[in-house]
C-alpha atoms as a PDB file:
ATOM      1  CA  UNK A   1       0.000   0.000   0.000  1.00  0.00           C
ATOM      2  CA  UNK A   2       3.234   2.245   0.894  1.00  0.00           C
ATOM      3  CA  UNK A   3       4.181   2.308  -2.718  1.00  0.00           C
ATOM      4  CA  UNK A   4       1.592   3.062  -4.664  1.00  0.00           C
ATOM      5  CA  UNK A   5       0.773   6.393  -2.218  1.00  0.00           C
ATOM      6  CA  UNK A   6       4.509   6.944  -3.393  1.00  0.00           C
ATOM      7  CA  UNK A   7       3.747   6.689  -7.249  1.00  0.00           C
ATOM      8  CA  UNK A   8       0.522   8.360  -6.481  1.00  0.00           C
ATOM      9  CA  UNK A   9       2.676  11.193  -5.386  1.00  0.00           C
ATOM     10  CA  UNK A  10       4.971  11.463  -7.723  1.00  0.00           C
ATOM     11  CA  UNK A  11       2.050  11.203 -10.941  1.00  0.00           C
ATOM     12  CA  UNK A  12       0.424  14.386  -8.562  1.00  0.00           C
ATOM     13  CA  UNK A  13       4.028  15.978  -9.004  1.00  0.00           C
ATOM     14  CA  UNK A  14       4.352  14.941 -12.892  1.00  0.00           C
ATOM     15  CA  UNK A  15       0.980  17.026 -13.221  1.00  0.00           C
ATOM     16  CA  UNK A  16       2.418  19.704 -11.819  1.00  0.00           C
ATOM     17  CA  UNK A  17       5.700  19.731 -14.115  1.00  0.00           C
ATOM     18  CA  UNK A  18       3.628  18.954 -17.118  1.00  0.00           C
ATOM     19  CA  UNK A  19       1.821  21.965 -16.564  1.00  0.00           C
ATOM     20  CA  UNK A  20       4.542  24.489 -15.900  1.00  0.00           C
ATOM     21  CA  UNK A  21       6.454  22.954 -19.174  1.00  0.00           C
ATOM     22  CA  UNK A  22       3.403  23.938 -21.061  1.00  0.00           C
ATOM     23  CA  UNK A  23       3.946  27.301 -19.693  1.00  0.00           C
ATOM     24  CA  UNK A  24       7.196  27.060 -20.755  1.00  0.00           C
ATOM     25  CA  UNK A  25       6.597  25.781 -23.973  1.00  0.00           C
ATOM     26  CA  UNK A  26       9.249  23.198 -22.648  1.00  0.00           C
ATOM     27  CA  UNK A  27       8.926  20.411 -25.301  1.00  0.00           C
ATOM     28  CA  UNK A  28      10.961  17.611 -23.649  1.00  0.00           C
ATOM     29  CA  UNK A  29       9.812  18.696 -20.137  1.00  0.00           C
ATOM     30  CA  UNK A  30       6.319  17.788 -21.259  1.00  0.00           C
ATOM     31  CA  UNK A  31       7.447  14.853 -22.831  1.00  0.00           C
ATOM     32  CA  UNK A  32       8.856  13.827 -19.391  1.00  0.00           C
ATOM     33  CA  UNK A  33       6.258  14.580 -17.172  1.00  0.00           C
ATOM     34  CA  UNK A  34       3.695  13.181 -19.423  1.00  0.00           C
ATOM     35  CA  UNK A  35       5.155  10.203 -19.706  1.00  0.00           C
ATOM     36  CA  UNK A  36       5.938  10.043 -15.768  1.00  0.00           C
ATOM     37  CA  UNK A  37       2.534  11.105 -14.804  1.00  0.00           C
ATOM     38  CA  UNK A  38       0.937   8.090 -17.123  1.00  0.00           C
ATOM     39  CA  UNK A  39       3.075   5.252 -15.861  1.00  0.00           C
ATOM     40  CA  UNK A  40       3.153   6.064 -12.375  1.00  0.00           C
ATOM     41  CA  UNK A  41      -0.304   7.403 -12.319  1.00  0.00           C
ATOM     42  CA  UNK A  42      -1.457   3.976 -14.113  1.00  0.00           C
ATOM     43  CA  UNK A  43       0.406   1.616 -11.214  1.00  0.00           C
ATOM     44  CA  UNK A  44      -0.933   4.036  -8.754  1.00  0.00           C
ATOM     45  CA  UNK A  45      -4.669   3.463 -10.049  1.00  0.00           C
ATOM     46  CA  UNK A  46      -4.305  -0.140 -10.882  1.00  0.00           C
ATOM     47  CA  UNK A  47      -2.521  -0.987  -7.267  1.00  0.00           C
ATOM     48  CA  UNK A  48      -5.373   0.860  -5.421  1.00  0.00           C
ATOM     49  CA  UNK A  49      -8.703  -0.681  -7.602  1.00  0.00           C
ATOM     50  CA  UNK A  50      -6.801  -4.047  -6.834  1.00  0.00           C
ATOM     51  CA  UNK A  51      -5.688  -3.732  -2.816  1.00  0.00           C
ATOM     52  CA  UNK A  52      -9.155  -5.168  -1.473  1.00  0.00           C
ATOM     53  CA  UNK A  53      -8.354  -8.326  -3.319  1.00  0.00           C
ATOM     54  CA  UNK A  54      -4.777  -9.101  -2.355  1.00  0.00           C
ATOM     55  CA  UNK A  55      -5.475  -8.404   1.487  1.00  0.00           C
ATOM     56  CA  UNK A  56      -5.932 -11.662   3.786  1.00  0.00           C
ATOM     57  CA  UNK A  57     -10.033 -12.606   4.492  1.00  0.00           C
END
């Protein structure tokens, strides 16, 4: 559960890079953060929908 609050903190950072490249009109920065913010944001997701069925009953 410890890690996916992790990569659920880090995608919430990505957003916030993404963003201020696009300010910047930074084109690898938003390459970067987009990418980060999908991958870790996707484990994030998928690790929390999925917890209820991986803990002991």
């Amino acid at each position: 559960m410890g890690i996916s609050i992790i990569f659920l903190l880090v995608a919430l950072l990505a957003v916030f890079g993404t963003f201020s490249a696009l300010k910047n009109k930074n084109i690898l920065g938003i390459l970067f953060g987009g990418g980060t913010m999908l991958v870790f944001g996707f484990f994030a997701i998928a690790t929390l929908i999925h917890l209820p069925d991986s803990l002991p009953k």
